[in-house]
Protein backbone atom coordinates (compact mmCIF):
# COMPACT_ATOMS: atom_id res chain seq x y z
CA UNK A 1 96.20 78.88 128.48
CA UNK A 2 96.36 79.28 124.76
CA UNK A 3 99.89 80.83 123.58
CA UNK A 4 99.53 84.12 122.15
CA UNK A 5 99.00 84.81 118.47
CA UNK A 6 102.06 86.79 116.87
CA UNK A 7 100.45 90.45 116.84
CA UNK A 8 99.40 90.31 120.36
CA UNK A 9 102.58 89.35 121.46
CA UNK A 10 103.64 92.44 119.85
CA UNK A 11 100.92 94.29 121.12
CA UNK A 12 101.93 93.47 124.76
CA UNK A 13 105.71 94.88 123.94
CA UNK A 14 107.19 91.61 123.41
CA UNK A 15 109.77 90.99 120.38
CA UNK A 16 108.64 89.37 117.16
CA UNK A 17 110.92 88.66 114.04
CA UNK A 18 109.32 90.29 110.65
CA UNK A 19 109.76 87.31 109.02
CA UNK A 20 106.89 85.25 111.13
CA UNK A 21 103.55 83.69 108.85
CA UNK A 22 101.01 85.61 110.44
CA UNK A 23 102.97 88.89 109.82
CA UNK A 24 104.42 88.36 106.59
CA UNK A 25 100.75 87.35 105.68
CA UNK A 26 99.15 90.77 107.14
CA UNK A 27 102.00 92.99 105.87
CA UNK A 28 101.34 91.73 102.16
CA UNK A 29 97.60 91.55 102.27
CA UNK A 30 98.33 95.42 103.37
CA UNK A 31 101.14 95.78 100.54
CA UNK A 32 98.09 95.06 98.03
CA UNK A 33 95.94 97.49 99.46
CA UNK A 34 98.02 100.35 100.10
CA UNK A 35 98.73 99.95 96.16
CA UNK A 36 95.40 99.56 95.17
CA UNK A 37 94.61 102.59 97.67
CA UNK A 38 97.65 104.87 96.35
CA UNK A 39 96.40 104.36 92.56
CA UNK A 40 96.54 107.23 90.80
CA UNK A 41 93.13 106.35 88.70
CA UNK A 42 90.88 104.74 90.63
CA UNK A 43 87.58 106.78 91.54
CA UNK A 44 86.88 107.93 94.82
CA UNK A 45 83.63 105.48 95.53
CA UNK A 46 86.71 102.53 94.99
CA UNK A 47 88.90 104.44 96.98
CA UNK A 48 86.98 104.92 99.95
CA UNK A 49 86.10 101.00 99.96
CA UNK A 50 89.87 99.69 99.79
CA UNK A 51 89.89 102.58 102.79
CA UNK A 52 87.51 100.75 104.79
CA UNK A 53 89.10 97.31 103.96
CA UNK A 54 92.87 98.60 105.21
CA UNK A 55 91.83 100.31 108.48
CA UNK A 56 89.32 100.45 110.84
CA UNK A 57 87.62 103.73 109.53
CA UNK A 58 84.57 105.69 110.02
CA UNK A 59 83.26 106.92 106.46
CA UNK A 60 83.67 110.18 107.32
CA UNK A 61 87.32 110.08 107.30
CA UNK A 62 89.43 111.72 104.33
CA UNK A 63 93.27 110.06 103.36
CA UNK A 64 94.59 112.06 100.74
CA UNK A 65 96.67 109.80 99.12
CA UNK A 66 100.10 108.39 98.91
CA UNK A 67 99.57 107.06 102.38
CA UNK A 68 101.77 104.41 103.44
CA UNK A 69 101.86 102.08 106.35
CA UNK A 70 102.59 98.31 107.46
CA UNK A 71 99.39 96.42 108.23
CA UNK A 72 96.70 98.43 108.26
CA UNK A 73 94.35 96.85 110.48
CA UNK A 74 96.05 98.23 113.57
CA UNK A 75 94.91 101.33 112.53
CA UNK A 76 91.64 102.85 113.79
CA UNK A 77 90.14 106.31 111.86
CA UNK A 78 87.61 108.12 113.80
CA UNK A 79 84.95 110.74 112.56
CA UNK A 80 86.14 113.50 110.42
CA UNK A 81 89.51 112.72 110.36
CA UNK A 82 92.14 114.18 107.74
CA UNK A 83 95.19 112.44 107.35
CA UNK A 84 97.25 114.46 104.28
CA UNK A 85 99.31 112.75 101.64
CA UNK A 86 102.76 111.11 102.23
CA UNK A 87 101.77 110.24 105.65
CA UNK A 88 103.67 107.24 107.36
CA UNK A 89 101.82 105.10 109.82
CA UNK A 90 104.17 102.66 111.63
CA UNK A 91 101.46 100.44 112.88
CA UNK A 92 103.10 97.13 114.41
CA UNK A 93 101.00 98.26 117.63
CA UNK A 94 97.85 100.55 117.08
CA UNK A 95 97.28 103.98 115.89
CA UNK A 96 94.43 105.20 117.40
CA UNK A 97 93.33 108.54 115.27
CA UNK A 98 90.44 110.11 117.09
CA UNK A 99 87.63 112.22 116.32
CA UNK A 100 88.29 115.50 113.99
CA UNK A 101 92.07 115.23 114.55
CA UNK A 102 94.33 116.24 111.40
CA UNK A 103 97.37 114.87 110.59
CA UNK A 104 99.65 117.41 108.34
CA UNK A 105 101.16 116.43 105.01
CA UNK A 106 104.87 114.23 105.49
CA UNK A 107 104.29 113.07 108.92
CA UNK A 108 105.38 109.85 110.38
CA UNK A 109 103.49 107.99 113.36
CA UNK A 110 106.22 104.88 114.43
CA UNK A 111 104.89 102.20 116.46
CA UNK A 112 108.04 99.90 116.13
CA UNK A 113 110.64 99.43 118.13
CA UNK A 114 113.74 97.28 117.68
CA UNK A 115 116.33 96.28 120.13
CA UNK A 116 118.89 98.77 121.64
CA UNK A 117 121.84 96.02 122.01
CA UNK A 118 123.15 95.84 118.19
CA UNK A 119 124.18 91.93 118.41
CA UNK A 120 120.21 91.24 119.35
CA UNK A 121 119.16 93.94 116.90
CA UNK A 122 120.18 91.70 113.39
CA UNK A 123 119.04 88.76 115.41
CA UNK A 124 115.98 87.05 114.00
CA UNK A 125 115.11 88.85 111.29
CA UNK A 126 115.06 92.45 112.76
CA UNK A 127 112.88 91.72 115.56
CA UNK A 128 110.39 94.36 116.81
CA UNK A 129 107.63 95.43 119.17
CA UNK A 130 105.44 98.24 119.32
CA UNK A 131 104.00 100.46 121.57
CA UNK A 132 100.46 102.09 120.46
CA UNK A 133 100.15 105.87 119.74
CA UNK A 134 97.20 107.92 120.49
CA UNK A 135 96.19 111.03 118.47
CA UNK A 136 93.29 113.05 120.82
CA UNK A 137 90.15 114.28 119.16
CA UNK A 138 90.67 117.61 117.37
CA UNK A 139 94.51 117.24 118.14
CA UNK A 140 96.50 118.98 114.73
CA UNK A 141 99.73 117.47 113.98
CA UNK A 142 101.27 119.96 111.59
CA UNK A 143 103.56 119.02 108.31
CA UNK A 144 106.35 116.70 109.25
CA UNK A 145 105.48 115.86 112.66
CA UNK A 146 107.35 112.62 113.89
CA UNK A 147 105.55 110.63 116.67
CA UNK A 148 107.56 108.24 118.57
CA UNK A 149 106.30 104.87 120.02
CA UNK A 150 103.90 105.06 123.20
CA UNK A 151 102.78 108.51 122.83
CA UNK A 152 99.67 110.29 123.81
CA UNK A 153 98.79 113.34 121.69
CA UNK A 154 96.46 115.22 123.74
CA UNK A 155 92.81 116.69 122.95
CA UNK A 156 92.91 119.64 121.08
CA UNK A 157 96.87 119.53 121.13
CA UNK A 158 98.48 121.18 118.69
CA UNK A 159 102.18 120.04 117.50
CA UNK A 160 104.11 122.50 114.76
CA UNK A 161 105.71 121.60 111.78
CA UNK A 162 108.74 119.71 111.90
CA UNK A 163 108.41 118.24 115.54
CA UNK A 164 109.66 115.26 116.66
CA UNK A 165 106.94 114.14 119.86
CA UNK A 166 109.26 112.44 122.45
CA UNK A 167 106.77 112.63 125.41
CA UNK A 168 103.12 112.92 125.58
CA UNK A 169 101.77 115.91 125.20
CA UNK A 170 99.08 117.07 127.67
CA UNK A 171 95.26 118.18 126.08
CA UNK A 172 94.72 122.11 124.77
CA UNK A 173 98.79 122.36 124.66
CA UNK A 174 100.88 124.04 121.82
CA UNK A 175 104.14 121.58 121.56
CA UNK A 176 107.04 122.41 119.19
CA UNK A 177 110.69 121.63 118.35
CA UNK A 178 112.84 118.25 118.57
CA UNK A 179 112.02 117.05 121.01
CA UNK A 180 108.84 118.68 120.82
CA UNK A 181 108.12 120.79 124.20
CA UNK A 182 105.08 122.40 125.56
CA UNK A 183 105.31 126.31 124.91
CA UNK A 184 101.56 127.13 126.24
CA UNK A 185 98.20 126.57 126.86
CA UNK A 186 95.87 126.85 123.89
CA UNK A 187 92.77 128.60 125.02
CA UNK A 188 89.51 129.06 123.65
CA UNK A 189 90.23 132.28 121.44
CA UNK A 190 90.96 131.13 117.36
């Protein structure tokens, strides 16, 4: 059986130092895109191709920039997805953004994890692994929303401003606080 490449042994939750080729490699080429995305005074024809080169984006999609992330390529955009500026996307694992979700101004989706014990922690290079996060289609993450690794935003979910997502959050929900908590039900009414 052929050993694993470095991403998906960090797709699969298993620890990888920063400082391997294949990831050093990926995190520049995605350096020198986020730049070239983040420019000031490109047009927006440009724009929207360096999009399509640093994620895995339908053409619908808007990313208001500064957007910042690791790799990029972990990261899937579907239809009609907004994703305001000075978002973080933490993408050592995926980031799966689906349909007609948006994503509020400041908020930070964080794949990575490192290790609890401190000695193994500044072992290696800062080893990490990730655990993927879902966003559900039509889900609204409001401004400053903080989503933790392995979480599952629901469909339709709604988080408020300032929440930091511990848990997933079930579909049609209204979660808020830190740690963000279900208050209700959304239903059907605007």
């Amino acid at each position: 059986m052929a050993e694993k490449d470095t991403f998906e042994r960090l797709r699969s939750g298993e620890f990888v130092g920063k400082d391997k080729a294949e990831y050093s490699k990926k995190a520049v080429e995605g350096y020198k895109l986020r730049l070239e995305y983040n420019r000031p005074d490109i047009d927006e024809d440009h724009r929207k191709e360096v999009l399509l080169k640093m994620f895995n984006a339908d053409p619908s999609c808007k990313v208001i920039p500064p957007v910042y992330f690791d790799l990029g390529f972990n990261i899937t955009l579907g239809p009609r997805v907004v994703i305001n500026y000075d978002v973080v996307l933490l993408d050592s694992a995926r980031i799966d953004i689906e349909e007609a979700a948006l994503i509020g101004p400041g908020c930070k989706l964080v794949t990575a994890i490192h290790h609890m014990d401190p000695d193994k922690r500044f072992e290696d290079n800062l080893d990490i692994c990730g655990k993927p996060i879902t966003i559900g289609k039509g889900a609204w993450l409001g401004a400053g929303v903080i989503v933790l690794p392995g979480i599952t935003i629901g469909e339709g979910a709604v988080i408020g401003a300032g929440s930091v997502v511990t848990h997933d959050v079930p579909p049609r929900t209204l979660a808020v606080g830190n740690p963000a908590r279900v208050i209700r039900k959304l239903d059907d009414e605007r």
